[in-house]
N, C-alpha and C. Protein backbone atom coordinates (compact mmCIF):
# COMPACT_ATOMS: atom_id res chain seq x y z
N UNK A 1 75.69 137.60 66.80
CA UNK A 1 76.27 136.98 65.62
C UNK A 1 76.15 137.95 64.45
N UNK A 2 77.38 138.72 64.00
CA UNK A 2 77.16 139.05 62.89
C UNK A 2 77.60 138.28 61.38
N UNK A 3 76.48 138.54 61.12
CA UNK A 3 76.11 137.37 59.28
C UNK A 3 77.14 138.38 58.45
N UNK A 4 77.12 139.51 58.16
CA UNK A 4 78.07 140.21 56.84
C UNK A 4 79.48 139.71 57.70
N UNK A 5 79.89 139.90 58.62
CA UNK A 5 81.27 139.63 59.30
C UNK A 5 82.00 137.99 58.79
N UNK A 6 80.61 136.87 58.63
CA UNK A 6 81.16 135.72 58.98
C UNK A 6 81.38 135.38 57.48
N UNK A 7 80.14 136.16 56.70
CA UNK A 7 80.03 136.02 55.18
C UNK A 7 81.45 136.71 54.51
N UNK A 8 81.58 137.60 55.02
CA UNK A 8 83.14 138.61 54.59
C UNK A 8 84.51 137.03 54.66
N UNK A 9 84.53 136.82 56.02
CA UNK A 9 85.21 135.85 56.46
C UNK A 9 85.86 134.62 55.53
N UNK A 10 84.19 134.21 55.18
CA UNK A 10 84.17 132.98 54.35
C UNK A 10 84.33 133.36 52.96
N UNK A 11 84.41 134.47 52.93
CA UNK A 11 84.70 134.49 51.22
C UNK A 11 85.89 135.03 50.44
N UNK A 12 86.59 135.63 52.19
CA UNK A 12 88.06 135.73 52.09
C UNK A 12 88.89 134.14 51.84
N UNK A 13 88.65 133.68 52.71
CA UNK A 13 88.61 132.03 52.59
C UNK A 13 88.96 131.36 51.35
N UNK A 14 87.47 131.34 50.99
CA UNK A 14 87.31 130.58 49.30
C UNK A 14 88.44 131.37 48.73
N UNK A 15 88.50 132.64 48.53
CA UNK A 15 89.69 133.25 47.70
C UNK A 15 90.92 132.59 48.12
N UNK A 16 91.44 132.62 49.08
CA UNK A 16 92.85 131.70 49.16
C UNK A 16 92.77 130.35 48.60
N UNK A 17 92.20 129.75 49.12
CA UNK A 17 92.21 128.56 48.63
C UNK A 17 92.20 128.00 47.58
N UNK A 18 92.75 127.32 47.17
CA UNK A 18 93.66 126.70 44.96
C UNK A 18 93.00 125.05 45.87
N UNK A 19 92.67 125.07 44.40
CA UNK A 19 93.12 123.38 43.66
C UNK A 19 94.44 122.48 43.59
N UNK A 20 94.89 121.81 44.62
CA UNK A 20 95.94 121.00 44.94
C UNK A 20 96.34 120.42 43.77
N UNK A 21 97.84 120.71 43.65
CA UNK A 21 98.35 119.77 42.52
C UNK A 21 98.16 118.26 42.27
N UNK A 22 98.51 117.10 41.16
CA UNK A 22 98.27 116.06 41.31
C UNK A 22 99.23 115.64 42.58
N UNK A 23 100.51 116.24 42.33
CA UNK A 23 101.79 115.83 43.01
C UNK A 23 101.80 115.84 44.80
N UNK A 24 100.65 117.08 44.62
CA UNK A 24 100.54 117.28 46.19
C UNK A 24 99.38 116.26 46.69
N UNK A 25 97.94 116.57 46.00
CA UNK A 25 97.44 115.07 46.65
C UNK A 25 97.91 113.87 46.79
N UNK A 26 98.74 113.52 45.53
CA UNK A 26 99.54 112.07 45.84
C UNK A 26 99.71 112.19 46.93
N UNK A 27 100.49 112.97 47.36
CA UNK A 27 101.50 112.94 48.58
C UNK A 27 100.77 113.03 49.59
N UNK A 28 99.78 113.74 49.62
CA UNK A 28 98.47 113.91 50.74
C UNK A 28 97.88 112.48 51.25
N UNK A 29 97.14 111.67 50.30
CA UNK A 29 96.68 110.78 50.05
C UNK A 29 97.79 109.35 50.55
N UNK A 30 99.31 109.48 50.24
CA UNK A 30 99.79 108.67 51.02
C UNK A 30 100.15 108.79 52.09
N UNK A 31 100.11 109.57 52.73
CA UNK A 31 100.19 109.95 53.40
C UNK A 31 99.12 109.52 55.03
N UNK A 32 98.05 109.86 54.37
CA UNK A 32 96.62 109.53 55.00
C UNK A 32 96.08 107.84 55.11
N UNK A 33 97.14 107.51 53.81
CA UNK A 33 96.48 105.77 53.69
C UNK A 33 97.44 105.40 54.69
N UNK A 34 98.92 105.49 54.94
CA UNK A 34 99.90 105.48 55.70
C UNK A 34 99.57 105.09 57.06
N UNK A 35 99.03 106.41 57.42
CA UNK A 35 97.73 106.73 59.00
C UNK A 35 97.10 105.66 59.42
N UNK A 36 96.26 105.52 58.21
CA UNK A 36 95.06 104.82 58.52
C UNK A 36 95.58 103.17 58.60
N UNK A 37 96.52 102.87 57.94
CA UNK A 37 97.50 101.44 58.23
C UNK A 37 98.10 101.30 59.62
N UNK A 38 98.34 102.35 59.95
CA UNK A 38 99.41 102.49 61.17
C UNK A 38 98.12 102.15 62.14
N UNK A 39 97.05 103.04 61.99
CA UNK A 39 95.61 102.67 63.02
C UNK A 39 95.86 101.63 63.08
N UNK A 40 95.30 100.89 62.22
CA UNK A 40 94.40 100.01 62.35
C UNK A 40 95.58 98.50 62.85
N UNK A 41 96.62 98.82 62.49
CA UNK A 41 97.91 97.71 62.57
C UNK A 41 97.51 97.88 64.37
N UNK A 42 97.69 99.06 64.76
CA UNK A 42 98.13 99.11 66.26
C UNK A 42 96.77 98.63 66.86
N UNK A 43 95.35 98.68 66.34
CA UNK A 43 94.21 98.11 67.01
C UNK A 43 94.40 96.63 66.76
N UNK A 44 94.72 96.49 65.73
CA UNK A 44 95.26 94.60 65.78
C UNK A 44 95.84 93.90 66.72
N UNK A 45 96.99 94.83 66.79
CA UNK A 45 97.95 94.25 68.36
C UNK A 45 97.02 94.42 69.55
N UNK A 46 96.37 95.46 69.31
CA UNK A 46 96.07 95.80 70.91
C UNK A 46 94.89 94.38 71.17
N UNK A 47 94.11 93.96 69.89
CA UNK A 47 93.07 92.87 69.93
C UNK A 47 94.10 91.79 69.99
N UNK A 48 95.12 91.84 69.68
CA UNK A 48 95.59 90.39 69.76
C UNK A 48 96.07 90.24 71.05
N UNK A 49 96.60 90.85 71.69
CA UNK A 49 97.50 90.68 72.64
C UNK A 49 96.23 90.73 74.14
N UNK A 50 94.99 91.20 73.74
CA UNK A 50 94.17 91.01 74.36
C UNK A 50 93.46 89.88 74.47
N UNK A 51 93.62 89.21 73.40
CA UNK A 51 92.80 87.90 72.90
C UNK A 51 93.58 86.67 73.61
N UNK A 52 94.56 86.78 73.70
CA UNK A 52 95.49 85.92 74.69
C UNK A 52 96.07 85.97 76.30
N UNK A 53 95.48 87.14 76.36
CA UNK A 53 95.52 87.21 78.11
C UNK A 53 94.54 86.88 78.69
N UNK A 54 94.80 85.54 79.42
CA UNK A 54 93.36 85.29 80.50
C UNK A 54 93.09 86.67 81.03
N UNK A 55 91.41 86.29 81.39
CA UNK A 55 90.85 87.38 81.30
C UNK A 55 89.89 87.45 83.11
């Protein structure tokens, strides 16, 4: 394992990386809440439709 290699690496890194616009997290953020609706909708069905099949 070289440490200066991974340290070089990671600090090339941090340099690219910016502070996301407001416009772009919005969009990020609905994005992700979107997701997480779509989850959780489809674990609903899958409990419901389970909840009514003899078992």
């Amino acid at each position: 394992m070289d440490v200066k290699l991974d340290l070089s690496s990671y600090v090339r890194v941090l340099k690219l990386a910016s502070t996301p616009s407001w416009e772009e997290f919005s969009k990020i953020s609905k994005i992700a809440g979107a997701g997480i609706i779509l989850v959780g909708l489809l674990g609903f069905i899958i409990f419901a439709v389970m909840s009514f099949l003899p078992a």
